[in-house]
Protein backbone atom coordinates (compact mmCIF):
# COMPACT_ATOMS: atom_id res chain seq x y z
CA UNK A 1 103.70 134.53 145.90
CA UNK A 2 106.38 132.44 144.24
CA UNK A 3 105.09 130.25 141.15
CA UNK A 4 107.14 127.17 142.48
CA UNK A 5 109.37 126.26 145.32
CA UNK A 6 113.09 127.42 144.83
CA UNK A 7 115.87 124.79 144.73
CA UNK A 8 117.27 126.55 148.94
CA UNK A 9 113.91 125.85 149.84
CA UNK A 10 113.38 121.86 148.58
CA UNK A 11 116.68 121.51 150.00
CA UNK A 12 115.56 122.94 153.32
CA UNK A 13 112.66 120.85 153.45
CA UNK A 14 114.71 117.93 153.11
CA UNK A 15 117.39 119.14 155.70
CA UNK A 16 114.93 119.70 158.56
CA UNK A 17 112.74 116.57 157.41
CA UNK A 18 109.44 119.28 157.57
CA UNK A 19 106.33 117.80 156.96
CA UNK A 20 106.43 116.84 153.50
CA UNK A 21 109.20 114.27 155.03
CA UNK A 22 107.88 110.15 154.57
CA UNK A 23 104.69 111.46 152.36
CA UNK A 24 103.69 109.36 149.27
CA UNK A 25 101.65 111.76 147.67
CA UNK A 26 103.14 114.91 146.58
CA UNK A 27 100.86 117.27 144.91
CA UNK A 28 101.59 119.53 142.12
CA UNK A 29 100.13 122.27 143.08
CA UNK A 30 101.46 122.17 146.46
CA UNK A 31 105.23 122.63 144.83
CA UNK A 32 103.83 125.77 142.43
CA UNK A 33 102.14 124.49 139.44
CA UNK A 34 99.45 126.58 138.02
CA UNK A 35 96.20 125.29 136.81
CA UNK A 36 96.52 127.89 133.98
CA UNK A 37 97.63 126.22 130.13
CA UNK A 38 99.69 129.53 129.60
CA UNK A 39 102.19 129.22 132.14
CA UNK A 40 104.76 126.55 132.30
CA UNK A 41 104.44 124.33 135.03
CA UNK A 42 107.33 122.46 134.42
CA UNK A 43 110.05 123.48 137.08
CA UNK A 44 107.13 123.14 139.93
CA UNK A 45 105.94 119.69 138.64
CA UNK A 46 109.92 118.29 138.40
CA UNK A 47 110.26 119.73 142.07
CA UNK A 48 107.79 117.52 143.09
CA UNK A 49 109.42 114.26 141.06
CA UNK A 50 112.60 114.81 142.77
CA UNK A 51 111.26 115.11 146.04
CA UNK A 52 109.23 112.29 145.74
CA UNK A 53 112.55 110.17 144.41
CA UNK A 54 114.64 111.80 146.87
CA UNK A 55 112.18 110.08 149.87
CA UNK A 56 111.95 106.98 148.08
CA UNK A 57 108.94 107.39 146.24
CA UNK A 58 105.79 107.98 145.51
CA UNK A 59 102.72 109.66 143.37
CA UNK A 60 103.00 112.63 142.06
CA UNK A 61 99.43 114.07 142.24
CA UNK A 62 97.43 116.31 139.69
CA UNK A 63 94.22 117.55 140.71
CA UNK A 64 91.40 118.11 138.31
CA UNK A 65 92.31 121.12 136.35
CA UNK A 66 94.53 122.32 132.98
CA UNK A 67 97.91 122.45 133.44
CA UNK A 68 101.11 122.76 130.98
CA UNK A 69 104.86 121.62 131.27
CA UNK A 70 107.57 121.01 128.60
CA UNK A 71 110.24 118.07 129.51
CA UNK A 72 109.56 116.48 132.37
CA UNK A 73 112.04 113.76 133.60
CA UNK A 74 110.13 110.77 135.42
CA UNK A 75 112.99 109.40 138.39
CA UNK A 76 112.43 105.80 140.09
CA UNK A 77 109.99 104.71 141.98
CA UNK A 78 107.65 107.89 141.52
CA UNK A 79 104.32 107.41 139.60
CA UNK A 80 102.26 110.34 138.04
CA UNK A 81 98.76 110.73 138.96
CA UNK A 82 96.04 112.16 136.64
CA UNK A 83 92.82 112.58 138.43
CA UNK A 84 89.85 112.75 136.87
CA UNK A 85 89.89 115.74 135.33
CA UNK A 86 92.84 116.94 135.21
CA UNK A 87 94.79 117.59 131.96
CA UNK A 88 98.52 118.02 131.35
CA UNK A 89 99.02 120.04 127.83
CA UNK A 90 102.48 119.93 126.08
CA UNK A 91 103.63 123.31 125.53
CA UNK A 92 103.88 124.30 121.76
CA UNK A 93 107.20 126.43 122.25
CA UNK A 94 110.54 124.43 121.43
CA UNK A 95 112.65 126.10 124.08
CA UNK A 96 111.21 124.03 126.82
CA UNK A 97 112.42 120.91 125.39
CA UNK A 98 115.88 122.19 125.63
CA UNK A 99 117.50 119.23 127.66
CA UNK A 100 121.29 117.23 127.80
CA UNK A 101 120.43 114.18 127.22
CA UNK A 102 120.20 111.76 124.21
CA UNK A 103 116.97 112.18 121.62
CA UNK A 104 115.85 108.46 120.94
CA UNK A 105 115.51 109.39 116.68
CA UNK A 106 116.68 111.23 114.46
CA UNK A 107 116.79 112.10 110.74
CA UNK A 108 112.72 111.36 111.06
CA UNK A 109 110.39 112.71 107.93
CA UNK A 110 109.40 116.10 108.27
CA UNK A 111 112.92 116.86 110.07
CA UNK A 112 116.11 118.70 109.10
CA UNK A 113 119.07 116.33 108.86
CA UNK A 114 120.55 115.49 111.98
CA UNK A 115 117.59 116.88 114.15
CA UNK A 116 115.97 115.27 117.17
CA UNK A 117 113.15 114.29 118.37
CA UNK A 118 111.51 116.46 121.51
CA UNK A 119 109.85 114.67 124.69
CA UNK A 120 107.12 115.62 127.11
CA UNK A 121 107.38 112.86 129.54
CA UNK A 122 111.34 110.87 129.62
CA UNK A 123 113.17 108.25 132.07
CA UNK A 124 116.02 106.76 131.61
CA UNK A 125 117.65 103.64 133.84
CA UNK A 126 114.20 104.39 135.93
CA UNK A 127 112.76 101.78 137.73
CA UNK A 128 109.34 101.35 139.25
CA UNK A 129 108.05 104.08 137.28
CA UNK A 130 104.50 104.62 136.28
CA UNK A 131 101.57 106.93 135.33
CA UNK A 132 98.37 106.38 135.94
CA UNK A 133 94.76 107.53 136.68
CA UNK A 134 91.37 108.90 134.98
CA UNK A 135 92.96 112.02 133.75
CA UNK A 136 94.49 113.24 130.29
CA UNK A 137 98.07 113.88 129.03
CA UNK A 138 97.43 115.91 125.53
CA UNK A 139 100.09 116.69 123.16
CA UNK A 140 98.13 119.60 121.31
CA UNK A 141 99.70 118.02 117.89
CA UNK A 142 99.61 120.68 115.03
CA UNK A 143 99.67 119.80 111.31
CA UNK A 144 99.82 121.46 107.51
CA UNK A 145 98.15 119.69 104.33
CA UNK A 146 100.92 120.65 101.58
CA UNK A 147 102.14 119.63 98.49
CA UNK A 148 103.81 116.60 98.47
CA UNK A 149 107.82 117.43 99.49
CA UNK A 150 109.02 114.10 98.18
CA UNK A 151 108.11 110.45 97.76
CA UNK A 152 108.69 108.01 100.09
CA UNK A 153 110.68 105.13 98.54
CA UNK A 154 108.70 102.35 100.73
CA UNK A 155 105.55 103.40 98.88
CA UNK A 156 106.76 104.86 95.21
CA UNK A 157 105.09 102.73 93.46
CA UNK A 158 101.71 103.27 95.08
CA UNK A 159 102.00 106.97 95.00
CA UNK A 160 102.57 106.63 91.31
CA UNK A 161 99.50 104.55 90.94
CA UNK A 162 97.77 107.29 92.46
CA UNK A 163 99.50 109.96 90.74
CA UNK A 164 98.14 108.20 87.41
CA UNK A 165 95.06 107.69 88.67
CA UNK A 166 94.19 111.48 89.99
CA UNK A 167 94.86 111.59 93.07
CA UNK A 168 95.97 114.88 94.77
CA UNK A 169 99.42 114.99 95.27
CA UNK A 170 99.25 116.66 98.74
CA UNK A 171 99.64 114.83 102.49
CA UNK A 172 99.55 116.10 105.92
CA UNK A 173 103.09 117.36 107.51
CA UNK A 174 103.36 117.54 111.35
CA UNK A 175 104.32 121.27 112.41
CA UNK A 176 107.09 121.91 115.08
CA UNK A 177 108.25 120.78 118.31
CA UNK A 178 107.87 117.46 116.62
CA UNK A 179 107.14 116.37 120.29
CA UNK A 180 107.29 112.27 121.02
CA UNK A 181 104.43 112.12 124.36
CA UNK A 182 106.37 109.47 126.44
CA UNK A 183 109.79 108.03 126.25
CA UNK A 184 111.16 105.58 129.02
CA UNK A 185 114.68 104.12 128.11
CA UNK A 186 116.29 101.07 129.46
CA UNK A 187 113.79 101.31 132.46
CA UNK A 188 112.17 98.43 134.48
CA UNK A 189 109.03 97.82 136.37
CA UNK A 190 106.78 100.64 134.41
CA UNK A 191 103.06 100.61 134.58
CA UNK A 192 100.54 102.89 132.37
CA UNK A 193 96.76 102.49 133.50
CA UNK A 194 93.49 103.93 132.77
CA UNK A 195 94.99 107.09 131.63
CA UNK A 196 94.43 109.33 128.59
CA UNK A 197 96.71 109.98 125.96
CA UNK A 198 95.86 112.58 122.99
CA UNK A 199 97.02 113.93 120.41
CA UNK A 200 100.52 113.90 120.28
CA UNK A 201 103.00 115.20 117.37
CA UNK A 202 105.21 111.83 117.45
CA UNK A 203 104.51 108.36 118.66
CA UNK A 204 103.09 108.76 121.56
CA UNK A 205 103.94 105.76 123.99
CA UNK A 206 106.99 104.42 123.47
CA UNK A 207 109.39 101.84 125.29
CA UNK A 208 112.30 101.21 124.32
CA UNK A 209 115.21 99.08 125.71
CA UNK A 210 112.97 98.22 128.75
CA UNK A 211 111.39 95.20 130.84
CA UNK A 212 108.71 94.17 132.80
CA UNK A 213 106.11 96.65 131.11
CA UNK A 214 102.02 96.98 132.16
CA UNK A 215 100.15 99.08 129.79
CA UNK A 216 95.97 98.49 131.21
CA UNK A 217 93.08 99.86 130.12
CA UNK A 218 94.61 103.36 128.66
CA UNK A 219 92.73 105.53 125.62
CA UNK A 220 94.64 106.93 123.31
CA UNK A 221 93.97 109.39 120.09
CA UNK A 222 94.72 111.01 117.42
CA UNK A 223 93.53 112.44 114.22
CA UNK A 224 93.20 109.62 111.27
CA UNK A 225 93.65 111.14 108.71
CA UNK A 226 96.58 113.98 110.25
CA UNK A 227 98.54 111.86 112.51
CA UNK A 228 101.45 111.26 110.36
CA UNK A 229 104.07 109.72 112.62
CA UNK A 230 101.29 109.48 115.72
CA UNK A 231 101.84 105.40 116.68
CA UNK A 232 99.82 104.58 119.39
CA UNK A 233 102.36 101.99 121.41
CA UNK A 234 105.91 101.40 120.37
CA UNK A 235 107.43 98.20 122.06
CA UNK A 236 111.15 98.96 121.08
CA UNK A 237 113.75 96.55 122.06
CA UNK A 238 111.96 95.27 125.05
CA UNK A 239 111.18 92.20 126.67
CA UNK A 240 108.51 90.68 129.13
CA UNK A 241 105.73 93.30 128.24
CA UNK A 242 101.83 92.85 128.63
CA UNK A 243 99.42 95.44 126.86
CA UNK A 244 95.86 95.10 128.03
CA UNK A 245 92.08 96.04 127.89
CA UNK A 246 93.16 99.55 126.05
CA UNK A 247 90.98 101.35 123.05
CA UNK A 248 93.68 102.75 120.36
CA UNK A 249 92.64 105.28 117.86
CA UNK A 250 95.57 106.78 115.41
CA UNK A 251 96.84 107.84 112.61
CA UNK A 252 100.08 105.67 111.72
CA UNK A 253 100.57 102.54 113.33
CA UNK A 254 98.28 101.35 116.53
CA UNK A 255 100.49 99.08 118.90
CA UNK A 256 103.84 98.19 116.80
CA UNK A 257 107.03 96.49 118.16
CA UNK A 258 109.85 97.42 116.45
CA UNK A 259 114.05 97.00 117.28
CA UNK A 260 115.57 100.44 116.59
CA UNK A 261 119.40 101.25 116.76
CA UNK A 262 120.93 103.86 118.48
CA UNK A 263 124.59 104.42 118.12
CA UNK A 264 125.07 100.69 116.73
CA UNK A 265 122.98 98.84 119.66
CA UNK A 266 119.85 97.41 118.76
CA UNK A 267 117.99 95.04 121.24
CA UNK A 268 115.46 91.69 120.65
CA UNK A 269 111.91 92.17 121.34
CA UNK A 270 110.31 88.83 123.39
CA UNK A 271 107.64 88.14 125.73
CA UNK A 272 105.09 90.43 124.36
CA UNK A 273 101.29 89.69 124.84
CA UNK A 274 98.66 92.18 123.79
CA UNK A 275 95.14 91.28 124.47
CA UNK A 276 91.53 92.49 124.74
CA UNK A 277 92.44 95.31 122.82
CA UNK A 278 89.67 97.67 120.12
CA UNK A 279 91.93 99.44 117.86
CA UNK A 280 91.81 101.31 114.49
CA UNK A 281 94.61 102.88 113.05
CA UNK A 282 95.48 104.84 109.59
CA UNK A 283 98.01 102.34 108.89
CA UNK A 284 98.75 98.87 110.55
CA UNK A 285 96.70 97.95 114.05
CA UNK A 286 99.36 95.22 115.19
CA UNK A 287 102.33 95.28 113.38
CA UNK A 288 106.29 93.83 114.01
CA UNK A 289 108.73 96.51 112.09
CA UNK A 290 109.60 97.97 110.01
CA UNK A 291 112.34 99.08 112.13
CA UNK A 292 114.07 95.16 112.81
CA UNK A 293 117.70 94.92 113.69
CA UNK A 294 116.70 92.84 116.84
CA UNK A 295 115.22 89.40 117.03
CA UNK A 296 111.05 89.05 117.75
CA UNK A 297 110.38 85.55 119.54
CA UNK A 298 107.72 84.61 121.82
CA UNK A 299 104.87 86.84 120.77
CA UNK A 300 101.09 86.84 120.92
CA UNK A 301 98.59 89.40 119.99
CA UNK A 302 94.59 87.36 121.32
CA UNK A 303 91.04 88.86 121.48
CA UNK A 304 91.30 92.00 120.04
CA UNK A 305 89.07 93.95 117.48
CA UNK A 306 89.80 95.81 114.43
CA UNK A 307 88.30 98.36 112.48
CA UNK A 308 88.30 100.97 109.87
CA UNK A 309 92.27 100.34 109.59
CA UNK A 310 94.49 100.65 106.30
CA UNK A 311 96.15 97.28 107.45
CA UNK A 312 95.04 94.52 109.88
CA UNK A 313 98.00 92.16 111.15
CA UNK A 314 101.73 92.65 109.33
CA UNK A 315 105.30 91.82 110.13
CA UNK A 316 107.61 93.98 107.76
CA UNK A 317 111.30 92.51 108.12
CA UNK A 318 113.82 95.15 106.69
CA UNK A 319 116.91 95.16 108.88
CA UNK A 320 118.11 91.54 109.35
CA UNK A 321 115.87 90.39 112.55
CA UNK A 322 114.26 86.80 112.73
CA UNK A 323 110.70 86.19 113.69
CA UNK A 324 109.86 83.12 115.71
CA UNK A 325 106.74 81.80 117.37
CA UNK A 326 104.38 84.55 116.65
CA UNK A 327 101.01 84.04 117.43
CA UNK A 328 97.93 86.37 116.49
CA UNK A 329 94.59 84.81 117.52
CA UNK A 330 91.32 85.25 118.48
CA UNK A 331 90.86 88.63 116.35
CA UNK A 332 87.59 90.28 114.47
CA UNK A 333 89.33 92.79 111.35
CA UNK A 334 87.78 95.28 109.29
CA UNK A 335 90.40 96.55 107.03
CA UNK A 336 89.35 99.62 104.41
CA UNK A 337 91.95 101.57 101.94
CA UNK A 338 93.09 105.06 103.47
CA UNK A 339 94.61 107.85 101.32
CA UNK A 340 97.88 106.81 99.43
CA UNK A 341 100.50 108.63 101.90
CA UNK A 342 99.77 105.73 104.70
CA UNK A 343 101.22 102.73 104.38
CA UNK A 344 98.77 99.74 103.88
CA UNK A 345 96.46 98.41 100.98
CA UNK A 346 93.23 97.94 103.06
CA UNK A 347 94.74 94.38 103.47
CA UNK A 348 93.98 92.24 106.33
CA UNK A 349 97.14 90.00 107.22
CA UNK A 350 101.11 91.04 104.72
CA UNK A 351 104.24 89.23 105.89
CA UNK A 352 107.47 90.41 104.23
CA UNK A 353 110.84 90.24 104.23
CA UNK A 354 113.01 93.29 102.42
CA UNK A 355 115.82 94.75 102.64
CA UNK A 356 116.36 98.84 103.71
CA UNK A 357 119.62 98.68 101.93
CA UNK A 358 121.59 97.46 99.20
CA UNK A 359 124.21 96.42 102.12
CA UNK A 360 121.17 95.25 104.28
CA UNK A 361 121.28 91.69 106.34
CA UNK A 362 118.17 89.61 104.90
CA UNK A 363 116.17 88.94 107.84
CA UNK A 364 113.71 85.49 108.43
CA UNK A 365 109.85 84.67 109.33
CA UNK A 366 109.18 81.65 110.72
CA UNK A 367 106.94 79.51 112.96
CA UNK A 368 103.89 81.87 112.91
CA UNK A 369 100.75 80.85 113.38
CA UNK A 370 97.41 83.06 112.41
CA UNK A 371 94.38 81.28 114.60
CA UNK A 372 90.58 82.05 114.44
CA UNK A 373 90.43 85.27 112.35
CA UNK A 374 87.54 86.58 110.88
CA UNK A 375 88.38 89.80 108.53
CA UNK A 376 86.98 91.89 105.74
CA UNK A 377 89.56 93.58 104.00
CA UNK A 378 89.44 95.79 100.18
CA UNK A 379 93.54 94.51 99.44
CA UNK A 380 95.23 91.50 98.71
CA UNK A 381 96.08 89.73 102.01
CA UNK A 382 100.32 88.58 101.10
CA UNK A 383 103.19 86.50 102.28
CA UNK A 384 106.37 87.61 100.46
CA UNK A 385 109.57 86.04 101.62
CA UNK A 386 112.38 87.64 100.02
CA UNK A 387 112.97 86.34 96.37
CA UNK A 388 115.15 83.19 95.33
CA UNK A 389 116.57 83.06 98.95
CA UNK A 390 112.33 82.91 100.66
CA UNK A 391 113.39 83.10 104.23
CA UNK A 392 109.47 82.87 105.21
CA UNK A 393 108.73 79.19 106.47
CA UNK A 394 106.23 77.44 108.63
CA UNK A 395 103.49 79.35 108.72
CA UNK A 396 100.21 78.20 109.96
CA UNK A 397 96.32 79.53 109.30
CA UNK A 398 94.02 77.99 110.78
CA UNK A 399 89.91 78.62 110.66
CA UNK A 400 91.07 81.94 109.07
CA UNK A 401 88.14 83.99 107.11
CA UNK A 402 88.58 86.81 104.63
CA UNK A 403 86.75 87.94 102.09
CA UNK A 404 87.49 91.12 99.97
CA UNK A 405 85.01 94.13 99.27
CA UNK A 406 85.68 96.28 96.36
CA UNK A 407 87.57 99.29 96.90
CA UNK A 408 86.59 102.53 97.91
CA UNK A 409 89.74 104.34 95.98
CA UNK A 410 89.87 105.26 92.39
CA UNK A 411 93.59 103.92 92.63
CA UNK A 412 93.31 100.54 92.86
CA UNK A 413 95.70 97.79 94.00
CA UNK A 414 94.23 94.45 95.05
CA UNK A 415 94.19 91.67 92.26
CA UNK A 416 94.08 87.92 94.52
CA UNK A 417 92.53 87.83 97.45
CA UNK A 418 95.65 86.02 98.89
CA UNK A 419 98.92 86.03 97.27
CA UNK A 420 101.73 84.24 98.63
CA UNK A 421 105.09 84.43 96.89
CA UNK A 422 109.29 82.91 97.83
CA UNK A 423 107.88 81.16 100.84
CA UNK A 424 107.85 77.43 102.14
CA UNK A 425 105.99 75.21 104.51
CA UNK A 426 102.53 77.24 104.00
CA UNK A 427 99.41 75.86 105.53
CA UNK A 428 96.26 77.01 105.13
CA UNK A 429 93.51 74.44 106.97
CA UNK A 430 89.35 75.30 107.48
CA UNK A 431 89.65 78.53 106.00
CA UNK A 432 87.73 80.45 103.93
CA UNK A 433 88.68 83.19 101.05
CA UNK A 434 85.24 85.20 99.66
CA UNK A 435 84.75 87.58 96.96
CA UNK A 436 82.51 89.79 98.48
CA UNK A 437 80.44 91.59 95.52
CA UNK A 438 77.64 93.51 97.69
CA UNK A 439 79.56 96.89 96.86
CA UNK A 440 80.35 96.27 93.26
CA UNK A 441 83.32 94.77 91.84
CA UNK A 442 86.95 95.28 90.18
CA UNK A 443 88.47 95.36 87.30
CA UNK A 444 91.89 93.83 88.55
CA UNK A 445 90.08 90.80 90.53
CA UNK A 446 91.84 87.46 89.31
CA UNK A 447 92.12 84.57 91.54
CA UNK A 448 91.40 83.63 94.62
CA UNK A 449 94.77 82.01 96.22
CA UNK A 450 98.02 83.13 93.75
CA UNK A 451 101.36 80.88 94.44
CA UNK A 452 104.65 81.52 93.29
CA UNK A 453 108.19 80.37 93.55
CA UNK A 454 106.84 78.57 96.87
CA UNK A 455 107.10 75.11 98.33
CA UNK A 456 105.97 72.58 101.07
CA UNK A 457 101.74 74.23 100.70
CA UNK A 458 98.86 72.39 102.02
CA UNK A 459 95.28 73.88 101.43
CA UNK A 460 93.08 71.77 103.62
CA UNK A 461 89.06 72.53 103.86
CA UNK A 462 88.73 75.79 102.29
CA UNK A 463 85.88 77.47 101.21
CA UNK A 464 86.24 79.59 97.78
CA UNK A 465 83.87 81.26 95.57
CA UNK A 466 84.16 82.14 92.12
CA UNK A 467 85.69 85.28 91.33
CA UNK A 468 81.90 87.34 90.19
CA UNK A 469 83.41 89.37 87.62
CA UNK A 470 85.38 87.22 85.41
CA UNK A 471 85.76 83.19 85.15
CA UNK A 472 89.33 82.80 86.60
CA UNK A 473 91.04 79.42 88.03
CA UNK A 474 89.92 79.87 91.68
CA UNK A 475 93.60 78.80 92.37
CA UNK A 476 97.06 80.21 90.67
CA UNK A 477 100.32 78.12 90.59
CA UNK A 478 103.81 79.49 89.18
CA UNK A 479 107.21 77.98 89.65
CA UNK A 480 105.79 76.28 92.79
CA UNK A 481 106.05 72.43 94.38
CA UNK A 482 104.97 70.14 96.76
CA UNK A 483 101.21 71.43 97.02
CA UNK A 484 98.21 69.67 98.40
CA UNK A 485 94.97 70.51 97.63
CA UNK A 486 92.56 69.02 99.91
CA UNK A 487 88.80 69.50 100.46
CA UNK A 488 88.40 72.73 98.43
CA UNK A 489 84.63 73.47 97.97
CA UNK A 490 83.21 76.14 96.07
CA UNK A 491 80.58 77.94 96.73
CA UNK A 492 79.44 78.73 93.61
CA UNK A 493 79.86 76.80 90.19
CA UNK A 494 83.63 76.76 89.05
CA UNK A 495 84.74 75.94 85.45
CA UNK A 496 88.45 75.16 86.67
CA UNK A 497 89.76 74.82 90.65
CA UNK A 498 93.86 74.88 89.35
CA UNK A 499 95.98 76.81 86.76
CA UNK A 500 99.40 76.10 86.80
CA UNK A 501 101.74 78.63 85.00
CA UNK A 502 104.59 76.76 84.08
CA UNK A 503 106.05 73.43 83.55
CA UNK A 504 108.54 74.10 86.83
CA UNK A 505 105.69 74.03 88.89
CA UNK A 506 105.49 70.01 90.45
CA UNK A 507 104.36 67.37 92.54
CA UNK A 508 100.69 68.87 93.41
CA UNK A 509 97.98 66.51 94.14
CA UNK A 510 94.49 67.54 93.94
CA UNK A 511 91.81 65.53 96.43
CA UNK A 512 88.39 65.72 97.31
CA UNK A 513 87.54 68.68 96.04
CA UNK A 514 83.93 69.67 95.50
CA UNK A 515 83.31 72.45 92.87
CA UNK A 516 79.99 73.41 93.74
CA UNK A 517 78.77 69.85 93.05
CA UNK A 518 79.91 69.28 89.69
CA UNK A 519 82.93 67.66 88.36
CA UNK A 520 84.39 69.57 85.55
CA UNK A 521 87.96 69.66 84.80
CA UNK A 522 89.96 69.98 87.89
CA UNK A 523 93.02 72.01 85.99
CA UNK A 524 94.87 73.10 83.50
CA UNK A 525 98.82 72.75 82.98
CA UNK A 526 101.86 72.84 80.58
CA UNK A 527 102.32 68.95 79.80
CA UNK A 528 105.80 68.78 81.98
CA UNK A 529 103.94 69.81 85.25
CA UNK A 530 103.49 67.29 87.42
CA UNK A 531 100.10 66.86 88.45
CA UNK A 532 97.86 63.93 90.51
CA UNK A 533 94.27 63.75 91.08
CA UNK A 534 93.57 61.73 94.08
């Protein structure tokens, strides 16, 4: 009997409008897929997309079993359904990836110059597209731990910090097809529920140049400490998206939104909400970048809980895109270092802007607002704007709580608990910053809140304690201005609240601050700062 249904025979169905004519459900087995994970199933399951397109739509059905398919391309208005129990493996041989039309990445780590990226599940120009159910899509990801091949430029100085401080020089490497789970391009009205996604090669969900996106209550994997290049969710270019109720365990980033180009078109990100979300990650859990050639406006990542993840909330600008109205509330964090490779410090909330390239356009953060976050982290929480020209403004905290834990590294990083640096119009209102000592302490532990080269800050009902290993200034000032220090109380007895670094720094007012009771002297400064105490 015939593994799948030949092409005379589809079109025959069609011709005489037989009784697969008007259906909405199309099953795969029905069209010659076999429930067997060493034969491809791929021709028989893309029979049964096209027919379901070609009648105007509907789902194509999986019933519980193991199947296996290479590139499979998703057409509008069909939906793929995973029942319980059903599994669809991606096949481990390159050849069935072989396909005409356009990769979404190239040039990637871990592949040759010039060389694509392979996809199990792809739509382009697709509308009404979705995939869905209580089964599993699996990407049977492979990887090597080797030698380190070379260092990655984003993170040379870490891996030299770890080079001097011991550390094997070895990382995991993803072994071929370097195959990306799900790609939908420039496709509307797409919905993703309740299904499982698992270990796949590359990032596994990603959108990119789409609208009107549903992602609800999915779970998806993969390995911690192996899944280099595994992101969870990639929101790439797209606008009007809602991510909801889903549990997100990966190596690399967990949901990310970044604004790729592709042959010198790039598009904004806006109108993303993410919400009610549990999520750990290798690397960041919410993140905006790096990739950032597009704008981000109108985000908002609420409710959502963090934990055992390398970094907690960040927005790395490299490419020239503006941030504006950002909004991450509502979240628990638990942030804890991970092996030098990843990127991340074990910090709970970094802001940046950088450029990739010499010739790179400087990109701008502004109007973001961090709201009711509670996070322990082992690295220095930072906003960096980029230096002499900031490009980081307005930027709101507000009843935010972190303290820092020693680190569980020998190659250690964090120094302040907050650092922010080329920024302006900071505010930081009935927070808290704690120097958490219950599993020992750090060398490189200094103060509390570091400023430099950064205007327009207001520090407004914060709680501090004094750093437990060594007496510094719970408070750093360098080549900073316009600084209001309001309602600072210390938790435990403080010799000095303020150092400030240079005689640049100016117009800072000190009032109402409470060091644990006692009134010692406030600060200390060169004799050309400009100081007030109120």
């Amino acid at each position: 009997m015939a593994r799948y249904l030949p092409p005379f025979i589809v079109a025959l169905i069609l011709c005489l409008g037989l009784s697969l004519q008007g259906q909405t459900t199309y099953s795969v087995i029905q069209f010659g897929a076999e429930q067997d994970t060493s034969f491809n199933s791929a021709n028989a399951i893309q029979q049964a997309i096209d027919m379901a397109h070609l009648n105007g739509g509907g789902k194509v059905y999986f019933p519980p079993g193991d199947y296996m398919s290479g590139t499979l391309v998703l057409k509008s208005n069909v939906r793929l359904q995973l029942e319980a129990g059903a599994t669809l493996y991606a096949s481990l041989k390159e050849k069935d990836y072989e396909n005409d039309f356009t990769v979404y990445k190239k040039d990637d780590s871990g592949k040759a110059a010039g060389e694509g990226t392979p996809v199990l599940i792809y739509a382009k120009g697709a509308k009404n597209i979705g995939i869905e159910g209580k089964g599993t899509i699996h990407g049977r990801a492979r990887r090597t731990y080797e030698d380190l091949k070379q260092v990655d430029g984003f993170i040379a100085d870490i891996t030299e910090n770890a080079k001097q401080a011991g550390i094997e020089m070895k990382m995991y490497y993803k072994v071929k097809p370097y195959t990306c789970m799900v790609f939908l391009e420039s496709c509307e009205d797409i919905r993703i529920q309740d299904i499982s996604l698992i270990e796949s090669t590359d990032w596994t969900l990603h959108f990119k140049w789409s609208n009107r996106i549903y992602v609800d209550g999915i779970y998806l994997e993969s390995s911690l400490d192996k899944g280099v290049n595994a992101d969870g969710i990639d929101i790439d270019g797209c606008q009007d998206v809602v991510i909801s109720n889903c549990i997100i365990s990966t190596g690399d980033d967990a949901i990310v939104l970044k604004s790729t180009i592709t042959d010198g078109r790039y598009e904004s990100c806006e109108n993303i909400t993410v919400n009610n979300c549990t999520l750990v990650s290798t690397s960041t859990a919410l993140k905006l970048g790096t990739e950032s050639h597009g704008d981000f406006r109108h985000i908002t990542f609420n409710n959502c809980t963090i934990r055992n993840t390398n970094r907690g909330l960040s927005v790395v600008i490299r490419d020239g895109a503006t941030v504006d109205h950002l909004l991450f509330s509502n979240i628990t964090l638990e942030t804890d270092r991970k092996h030098f490779n990843w990127w991340g410090n074990g910090d709970p909330i970094w802001l940046v802007v950088k450029k990739r390239y010499p010739d790179s356009r400087v990109g701008e953060i502004k109007n973001v607002t961090f709201q009711n976050i509670t996070g322990i982290g082992q690295g220095t929480s930072k906003i960096e704007g980029f230096p002499d020209m900031k490009r980081i403004s307005n930027i709101r905290l507000d009843n935010v709580h972190l303290s820092l834990q020693a680190e569980d590294k020998p190659d250690k990083r964090a120094r302040q608990i907050f650092e922010i640096s080329d920024a302006e119009d900071i505010s930081i209102r009935n927070a808290s910053l704690h120097w958490d000592a219950s599993n020992g302490t750090e060398p490189k532990w200094s103060n509390s809140i570091s400023l430099i080269n950064t205007s327009g800050v207001q520090l407004k009902n914060l709680g501090l304690n004094t750093n437990p290993r060594q007496d510094f200034p719970l408070i750093s000032v360098s080549k900073t201005s316009d600084i209001l220090i309001q309602g600072v109380e210390s938790s435990t007895e403080a010799g000095l609240l303020l150092e400030v670094q240079d005689s640049a720094s100016k117009h800072i007012i000190l009032s109402a601050n409470n060091l644990y009771g006692k009134i010692q002297k406030a600060f200390r400064a060169p004799e050309k700062a400009v100081v007030q105490i109120k």
